[in-house]
PDB file of N, CA and C in Angstrom:
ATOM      1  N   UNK A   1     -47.969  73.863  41.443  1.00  0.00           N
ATOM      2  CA  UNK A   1     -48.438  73.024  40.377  1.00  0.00           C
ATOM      3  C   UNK A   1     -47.393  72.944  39.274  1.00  0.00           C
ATOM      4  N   UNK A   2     -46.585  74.110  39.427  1.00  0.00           N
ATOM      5  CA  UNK A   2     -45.345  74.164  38.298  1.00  0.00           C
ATOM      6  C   UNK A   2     -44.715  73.043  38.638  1.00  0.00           C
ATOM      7  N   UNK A   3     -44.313  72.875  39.725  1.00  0.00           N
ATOM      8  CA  UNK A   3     -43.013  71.899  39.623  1.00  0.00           C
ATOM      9  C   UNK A   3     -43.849  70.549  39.925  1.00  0.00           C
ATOM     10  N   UNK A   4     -44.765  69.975  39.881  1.00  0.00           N
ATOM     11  CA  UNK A   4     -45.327  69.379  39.956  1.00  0.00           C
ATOM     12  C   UNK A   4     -45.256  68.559  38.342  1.00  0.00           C
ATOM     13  N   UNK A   5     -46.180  69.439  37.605  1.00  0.00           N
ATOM     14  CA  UNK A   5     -46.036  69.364  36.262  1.00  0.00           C
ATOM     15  C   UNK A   5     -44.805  68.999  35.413  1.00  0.00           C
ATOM     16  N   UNK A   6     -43.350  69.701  36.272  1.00  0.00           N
ATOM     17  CA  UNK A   6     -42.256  69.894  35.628  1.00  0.00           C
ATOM     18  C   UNK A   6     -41.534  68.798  36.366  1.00  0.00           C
ATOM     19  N   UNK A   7     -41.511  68.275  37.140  1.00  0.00           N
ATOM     20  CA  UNK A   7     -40.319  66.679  37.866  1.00  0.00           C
ATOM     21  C   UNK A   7     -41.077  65.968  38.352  1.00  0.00           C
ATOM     22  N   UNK A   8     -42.514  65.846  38.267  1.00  0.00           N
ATOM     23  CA  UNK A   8     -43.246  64.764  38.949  1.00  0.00           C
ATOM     24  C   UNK A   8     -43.814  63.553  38.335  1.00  0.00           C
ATOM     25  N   UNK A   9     -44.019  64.086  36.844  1.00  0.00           N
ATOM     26  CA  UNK A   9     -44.351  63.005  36.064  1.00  0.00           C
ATOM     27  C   UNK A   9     -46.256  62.511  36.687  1.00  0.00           C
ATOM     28  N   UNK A  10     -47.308  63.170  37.058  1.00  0.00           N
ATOM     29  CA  UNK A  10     -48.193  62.899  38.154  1.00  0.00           C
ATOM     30  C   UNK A  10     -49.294  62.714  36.777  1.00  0.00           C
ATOM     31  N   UNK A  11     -50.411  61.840  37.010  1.00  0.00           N
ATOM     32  CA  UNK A  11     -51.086  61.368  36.940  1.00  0.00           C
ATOM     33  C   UNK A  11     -52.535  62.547  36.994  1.00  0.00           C
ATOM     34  N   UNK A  12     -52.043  62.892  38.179  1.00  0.00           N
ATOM     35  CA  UNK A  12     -53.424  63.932  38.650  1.00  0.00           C
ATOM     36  C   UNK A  12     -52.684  65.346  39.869  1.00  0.00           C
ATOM     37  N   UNK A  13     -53.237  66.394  39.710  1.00  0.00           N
ATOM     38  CA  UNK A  13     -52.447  67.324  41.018  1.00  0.00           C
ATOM     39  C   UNK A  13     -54.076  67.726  41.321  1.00  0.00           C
ATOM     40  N   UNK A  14     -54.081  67.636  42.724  1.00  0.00           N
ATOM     41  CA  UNK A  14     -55.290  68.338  43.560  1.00  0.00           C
ATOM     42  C   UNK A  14     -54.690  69.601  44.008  1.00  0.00           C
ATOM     43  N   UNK A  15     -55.464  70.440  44.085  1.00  0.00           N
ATOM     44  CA  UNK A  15     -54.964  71.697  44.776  1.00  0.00           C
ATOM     45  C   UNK A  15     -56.347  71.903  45.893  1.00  0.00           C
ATOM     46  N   UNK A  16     -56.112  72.481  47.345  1.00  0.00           N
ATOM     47  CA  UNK A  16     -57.166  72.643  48.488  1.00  0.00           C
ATOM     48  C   UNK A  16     -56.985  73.942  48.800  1.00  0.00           C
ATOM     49  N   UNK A  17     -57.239  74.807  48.635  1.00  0.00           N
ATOM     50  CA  UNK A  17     -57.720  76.038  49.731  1.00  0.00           C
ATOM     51  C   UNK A  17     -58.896  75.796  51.115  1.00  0.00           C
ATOM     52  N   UNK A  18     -58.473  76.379  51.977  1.00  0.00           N
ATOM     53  CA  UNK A  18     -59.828  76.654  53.093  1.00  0.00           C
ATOM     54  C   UNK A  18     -58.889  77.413  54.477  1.00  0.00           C
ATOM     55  N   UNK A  19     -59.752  78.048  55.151  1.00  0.00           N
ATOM     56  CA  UNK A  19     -59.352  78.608  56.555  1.00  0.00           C
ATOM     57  C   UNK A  19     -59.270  77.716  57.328  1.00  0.00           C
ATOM     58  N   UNK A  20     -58.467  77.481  57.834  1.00  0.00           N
ATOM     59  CA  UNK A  20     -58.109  76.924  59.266  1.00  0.00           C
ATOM     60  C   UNK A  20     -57.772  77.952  60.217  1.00  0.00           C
ATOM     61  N   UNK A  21     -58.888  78.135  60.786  1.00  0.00           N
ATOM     62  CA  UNK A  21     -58.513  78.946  62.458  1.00  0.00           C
ATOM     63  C   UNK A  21     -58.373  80.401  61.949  1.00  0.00           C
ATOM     64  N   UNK A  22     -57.021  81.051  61.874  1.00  0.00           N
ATOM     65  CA  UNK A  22     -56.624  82.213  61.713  1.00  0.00           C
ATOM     66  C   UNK A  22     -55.872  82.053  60.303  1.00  0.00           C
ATOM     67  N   UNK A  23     -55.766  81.026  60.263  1.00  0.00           N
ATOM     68  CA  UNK A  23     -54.617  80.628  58.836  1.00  0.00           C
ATOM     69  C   UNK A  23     -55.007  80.662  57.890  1.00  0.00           C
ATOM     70  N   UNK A  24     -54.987  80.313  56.152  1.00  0.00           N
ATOM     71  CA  UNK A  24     -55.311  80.295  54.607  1.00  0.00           C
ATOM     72  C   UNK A  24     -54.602  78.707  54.782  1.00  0.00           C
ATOM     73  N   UNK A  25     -55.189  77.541  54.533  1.00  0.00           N
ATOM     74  CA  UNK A  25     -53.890  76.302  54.388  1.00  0.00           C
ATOM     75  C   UNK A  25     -54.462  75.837  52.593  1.00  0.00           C
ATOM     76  N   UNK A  26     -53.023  76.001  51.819  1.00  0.00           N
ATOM     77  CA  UNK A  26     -52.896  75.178  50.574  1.00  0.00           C
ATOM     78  C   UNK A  26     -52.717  74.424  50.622  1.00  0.00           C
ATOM     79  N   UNK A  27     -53.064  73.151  50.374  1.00  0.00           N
ATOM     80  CA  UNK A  27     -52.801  71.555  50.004  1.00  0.00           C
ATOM     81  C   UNK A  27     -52.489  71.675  48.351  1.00  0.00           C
ATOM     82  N   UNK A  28     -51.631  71.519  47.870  1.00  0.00           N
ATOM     83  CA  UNK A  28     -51.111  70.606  46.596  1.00  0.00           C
ATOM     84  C   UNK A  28     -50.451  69.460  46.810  1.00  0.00           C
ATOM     85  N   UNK A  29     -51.446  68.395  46.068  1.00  0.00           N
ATOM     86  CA  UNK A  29     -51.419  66.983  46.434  1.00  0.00           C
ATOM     87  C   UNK A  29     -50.918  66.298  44.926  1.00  0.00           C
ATOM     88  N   UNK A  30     -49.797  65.668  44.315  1.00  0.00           N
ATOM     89  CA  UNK A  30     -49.622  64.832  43.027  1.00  0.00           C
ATOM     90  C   UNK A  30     -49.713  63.115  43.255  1.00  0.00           C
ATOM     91  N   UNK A  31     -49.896  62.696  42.448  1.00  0.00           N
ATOM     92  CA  UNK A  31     -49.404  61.124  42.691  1.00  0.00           C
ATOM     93  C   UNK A  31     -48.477  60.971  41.834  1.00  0.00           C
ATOM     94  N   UNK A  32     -46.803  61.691  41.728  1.00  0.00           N
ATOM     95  CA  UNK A  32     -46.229  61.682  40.955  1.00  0.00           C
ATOM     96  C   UNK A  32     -44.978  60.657  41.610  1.00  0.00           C
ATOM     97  N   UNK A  33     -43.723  60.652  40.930  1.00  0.00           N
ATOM     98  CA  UNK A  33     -42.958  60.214  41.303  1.00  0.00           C
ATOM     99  C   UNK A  33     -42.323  60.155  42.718  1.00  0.00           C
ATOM    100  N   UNK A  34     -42.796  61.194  43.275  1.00  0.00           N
ATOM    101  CA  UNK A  34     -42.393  61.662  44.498  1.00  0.00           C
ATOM    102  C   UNK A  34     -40.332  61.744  45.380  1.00  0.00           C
ATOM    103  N   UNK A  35     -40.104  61.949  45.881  1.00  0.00           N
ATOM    104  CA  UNK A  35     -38.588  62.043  46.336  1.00  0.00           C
ATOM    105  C   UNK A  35     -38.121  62.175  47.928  1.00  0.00           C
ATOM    106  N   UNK A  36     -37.440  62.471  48.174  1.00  0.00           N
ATOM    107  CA  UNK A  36     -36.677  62.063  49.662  1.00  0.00           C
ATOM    108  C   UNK A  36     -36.204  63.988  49.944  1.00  0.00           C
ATOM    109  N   UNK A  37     -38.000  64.343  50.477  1.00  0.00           N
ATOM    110  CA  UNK A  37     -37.412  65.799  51.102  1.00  0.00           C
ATOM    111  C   UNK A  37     -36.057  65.989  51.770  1.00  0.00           C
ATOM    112  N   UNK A  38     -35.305  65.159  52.399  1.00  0.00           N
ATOM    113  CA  UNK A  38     -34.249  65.106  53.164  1.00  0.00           C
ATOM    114  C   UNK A  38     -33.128  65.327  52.302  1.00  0.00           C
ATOM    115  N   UNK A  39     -33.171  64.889  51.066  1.00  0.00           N
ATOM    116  CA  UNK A  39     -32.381  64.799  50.012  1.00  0.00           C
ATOM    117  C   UNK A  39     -32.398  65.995  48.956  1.00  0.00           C
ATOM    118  N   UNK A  40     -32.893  66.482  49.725  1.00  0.00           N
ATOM    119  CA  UNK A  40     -32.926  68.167  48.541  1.00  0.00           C
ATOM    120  C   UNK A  40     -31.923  69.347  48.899  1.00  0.00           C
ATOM    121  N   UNK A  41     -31.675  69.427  47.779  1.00  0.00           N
ATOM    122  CA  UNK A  41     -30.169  70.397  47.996  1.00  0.00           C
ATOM    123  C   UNK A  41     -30.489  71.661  47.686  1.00  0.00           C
ATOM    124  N   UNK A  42     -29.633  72.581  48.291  1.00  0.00           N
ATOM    125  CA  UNK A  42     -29.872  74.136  48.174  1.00  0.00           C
ATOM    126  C   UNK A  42     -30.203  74.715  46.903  1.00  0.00           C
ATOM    127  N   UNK A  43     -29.796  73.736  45.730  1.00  0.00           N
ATOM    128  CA  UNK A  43     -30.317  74.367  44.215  1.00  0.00           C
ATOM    129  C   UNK A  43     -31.126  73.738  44.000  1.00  0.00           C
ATOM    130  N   UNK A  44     -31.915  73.517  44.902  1.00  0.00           N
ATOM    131  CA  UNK A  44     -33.575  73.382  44.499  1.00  0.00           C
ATOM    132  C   UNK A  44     -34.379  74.602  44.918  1.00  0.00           C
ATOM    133  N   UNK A  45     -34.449  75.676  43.875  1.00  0.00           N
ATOM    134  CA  UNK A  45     -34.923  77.114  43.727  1.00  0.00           C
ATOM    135  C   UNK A  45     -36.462  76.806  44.302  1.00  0.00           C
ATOM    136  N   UNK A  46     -37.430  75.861  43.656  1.00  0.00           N
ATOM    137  CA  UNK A  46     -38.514  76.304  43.307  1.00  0.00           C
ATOM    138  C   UNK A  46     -39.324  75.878  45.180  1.00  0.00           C
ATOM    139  N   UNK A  47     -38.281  75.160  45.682  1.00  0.00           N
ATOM    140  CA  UNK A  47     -39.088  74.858  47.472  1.00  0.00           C
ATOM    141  C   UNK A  47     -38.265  75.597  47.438  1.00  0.00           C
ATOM    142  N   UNK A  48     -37.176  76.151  47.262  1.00  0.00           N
ATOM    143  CA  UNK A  48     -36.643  76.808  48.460  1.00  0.00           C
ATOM    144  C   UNK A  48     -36.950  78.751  48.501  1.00  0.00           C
ATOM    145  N   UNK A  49     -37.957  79.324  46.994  1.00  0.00           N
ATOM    146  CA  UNK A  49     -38.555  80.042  46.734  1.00  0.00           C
ATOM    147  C   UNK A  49     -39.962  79.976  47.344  1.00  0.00           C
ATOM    148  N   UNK A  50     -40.469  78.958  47.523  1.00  0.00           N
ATOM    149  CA  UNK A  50     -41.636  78.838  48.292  1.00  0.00           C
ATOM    150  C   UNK A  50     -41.513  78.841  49.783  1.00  0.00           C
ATOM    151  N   UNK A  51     -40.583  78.587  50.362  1.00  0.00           N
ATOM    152  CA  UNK A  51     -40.200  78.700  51.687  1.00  0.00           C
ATOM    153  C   UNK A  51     -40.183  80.128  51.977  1.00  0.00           C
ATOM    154  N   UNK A  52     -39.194  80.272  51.247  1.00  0.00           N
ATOM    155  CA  UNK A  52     -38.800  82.175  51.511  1.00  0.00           C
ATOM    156  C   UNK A  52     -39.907  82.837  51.395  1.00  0.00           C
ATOM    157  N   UNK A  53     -41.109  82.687  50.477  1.00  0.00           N
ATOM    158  CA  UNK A  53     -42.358  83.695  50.498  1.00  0.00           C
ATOM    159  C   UNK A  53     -43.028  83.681  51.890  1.00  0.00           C
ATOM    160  N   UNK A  54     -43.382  82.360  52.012  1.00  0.00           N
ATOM    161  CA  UNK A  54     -44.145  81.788  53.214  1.00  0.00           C
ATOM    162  C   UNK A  54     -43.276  82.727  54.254  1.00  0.00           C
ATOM    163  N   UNK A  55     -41.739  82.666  54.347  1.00  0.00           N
ATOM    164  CA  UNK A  55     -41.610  82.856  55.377  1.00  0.00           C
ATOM    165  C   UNK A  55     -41.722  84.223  55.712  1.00  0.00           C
ATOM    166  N   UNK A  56     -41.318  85.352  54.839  1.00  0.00           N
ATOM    167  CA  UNK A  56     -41.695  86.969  54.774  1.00  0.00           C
ATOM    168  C   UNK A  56     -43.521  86.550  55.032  1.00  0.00           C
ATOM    169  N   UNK A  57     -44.307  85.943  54.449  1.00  0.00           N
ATOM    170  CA  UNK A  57     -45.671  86.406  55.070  1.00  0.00           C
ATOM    171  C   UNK A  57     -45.777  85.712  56.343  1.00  0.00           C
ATOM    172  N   UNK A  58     -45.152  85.040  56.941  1.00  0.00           N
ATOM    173  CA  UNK A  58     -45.000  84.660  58.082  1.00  0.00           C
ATOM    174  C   UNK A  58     -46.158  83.351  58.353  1.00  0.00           C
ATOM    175  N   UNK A  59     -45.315  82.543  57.282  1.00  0.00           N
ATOM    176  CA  UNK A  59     -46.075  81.367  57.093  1.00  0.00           C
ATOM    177  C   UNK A  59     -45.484  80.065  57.238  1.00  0.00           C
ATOM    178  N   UNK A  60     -46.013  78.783  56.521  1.00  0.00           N
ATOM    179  CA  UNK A  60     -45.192  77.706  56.791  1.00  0.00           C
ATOM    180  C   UNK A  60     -45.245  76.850  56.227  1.00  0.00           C
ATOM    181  N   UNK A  61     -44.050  76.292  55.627  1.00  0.00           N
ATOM    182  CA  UNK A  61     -44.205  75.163  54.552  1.00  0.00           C
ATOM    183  C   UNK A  61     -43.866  74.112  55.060  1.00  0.00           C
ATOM    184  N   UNK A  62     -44.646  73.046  54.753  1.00  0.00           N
ATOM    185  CA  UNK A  62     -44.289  71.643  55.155  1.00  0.00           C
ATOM    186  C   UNK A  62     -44.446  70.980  53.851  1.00  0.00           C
ATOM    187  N   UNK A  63     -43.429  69.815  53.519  1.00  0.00           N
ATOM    188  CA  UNK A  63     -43.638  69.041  52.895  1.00  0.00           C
ATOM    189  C   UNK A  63     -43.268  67.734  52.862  1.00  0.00           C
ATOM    190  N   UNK A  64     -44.237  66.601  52.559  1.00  0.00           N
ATOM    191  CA  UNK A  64     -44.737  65.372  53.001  1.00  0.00           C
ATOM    192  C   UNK A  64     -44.305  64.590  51.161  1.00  0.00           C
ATOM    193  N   UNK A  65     -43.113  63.945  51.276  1.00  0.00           N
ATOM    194  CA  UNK A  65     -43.160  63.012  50.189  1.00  0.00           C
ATOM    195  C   UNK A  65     -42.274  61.873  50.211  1.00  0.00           C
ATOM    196  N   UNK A  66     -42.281  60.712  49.469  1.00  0.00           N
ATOM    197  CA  UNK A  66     -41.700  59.438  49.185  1.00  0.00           C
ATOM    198  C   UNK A  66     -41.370  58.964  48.182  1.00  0.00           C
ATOM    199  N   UNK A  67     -40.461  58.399  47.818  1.00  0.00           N
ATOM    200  CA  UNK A  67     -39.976  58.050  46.382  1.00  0.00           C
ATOM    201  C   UNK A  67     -41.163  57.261  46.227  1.00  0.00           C
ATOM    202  N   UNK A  68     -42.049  57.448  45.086  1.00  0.00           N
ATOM    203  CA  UNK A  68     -43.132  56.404  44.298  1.00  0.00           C
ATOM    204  C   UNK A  68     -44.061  56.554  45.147  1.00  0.00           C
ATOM    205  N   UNK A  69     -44.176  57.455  46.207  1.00  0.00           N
ATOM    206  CA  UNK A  69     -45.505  57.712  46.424  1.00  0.00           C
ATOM    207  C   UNK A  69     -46.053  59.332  46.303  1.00  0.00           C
ATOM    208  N   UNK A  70     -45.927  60.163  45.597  1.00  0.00           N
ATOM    209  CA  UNK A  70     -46.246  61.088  45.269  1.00  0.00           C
ATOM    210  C   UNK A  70     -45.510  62.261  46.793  1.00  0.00           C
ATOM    211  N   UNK A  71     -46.166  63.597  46.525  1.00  0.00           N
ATOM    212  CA  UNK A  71     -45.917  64.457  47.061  1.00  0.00           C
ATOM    213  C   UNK A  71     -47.094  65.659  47.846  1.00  0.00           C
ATOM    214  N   UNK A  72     -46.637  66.173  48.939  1.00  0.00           N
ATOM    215  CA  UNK A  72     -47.951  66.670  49.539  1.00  0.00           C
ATOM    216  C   UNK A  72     -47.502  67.991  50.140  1.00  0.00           C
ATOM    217  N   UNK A  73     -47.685  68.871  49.383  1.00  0.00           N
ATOM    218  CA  UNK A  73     -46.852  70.204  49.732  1.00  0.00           C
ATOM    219  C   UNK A  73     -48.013  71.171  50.725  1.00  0.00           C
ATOM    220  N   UNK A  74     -47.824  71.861  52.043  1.00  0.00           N
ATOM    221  CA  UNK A  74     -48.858  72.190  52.306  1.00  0.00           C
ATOM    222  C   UNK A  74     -48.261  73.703  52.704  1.00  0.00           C
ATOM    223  N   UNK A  75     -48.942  75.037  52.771  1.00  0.00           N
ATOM    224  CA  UNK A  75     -48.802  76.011  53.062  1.00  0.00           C
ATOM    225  C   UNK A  75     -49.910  77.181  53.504  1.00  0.00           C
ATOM    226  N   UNK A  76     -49.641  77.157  54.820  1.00  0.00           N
ATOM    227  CA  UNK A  76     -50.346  77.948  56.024  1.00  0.00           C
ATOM    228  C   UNK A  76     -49.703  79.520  55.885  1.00  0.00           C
ATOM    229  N   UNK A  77     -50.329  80.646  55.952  1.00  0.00           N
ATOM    230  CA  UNK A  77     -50.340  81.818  55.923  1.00  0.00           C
ATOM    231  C   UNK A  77     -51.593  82.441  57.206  1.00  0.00           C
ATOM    232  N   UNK A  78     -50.589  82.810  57.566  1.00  0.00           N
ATOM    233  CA  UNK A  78     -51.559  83.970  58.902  1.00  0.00           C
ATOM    234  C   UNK A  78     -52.519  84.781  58.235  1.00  0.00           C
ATOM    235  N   UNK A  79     -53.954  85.145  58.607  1.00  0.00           N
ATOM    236  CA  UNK A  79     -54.699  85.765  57.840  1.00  0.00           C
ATOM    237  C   UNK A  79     -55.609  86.312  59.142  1.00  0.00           C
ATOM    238  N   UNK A  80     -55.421  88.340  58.431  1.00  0.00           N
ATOM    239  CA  UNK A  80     -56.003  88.934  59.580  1.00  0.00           C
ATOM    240  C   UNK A  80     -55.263  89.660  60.122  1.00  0.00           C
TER     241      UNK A  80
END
């Protein structure tokens, strides 16, 4: 929600918790400016700090965004 707040410029941020299966899945959803995941460079701390947690708990980040159409960050954690 930080960086959301802080480069997204968003309108509204949803946040989702619920179990899936064996997993914990977070949805943080903005309708902010959104950007070109492909286009993100190694000094982008704050995904690439969220990656690294996920990945020590042995989890998984995906993220879903488009210039001007917001951003859809999702993160699955093994639970159990």
């Amino acid at each position: 929600m930080t960086n959301a707040a802080r480069h997204a410029s968003p309108g509204r941020v949803t946040v989702t918790a619920a179990y899936a299966g064996r997993a914990l899945r977070v949805i943080v959803e903005d309708d902010g400016i959104g950007f070109d995941p492909a286009a993100v460079t190694h000094r982008s701390l704050g995904l690439a700090g969220m990656r690294e947690r996920l990945t020590l708990a042995r989890g998984v980040l995906s993220i879903e965004s488009r210039p001007g159409r917001g951003t859809r960050i999702i993160a699955e954690v093994p639970v159990g």
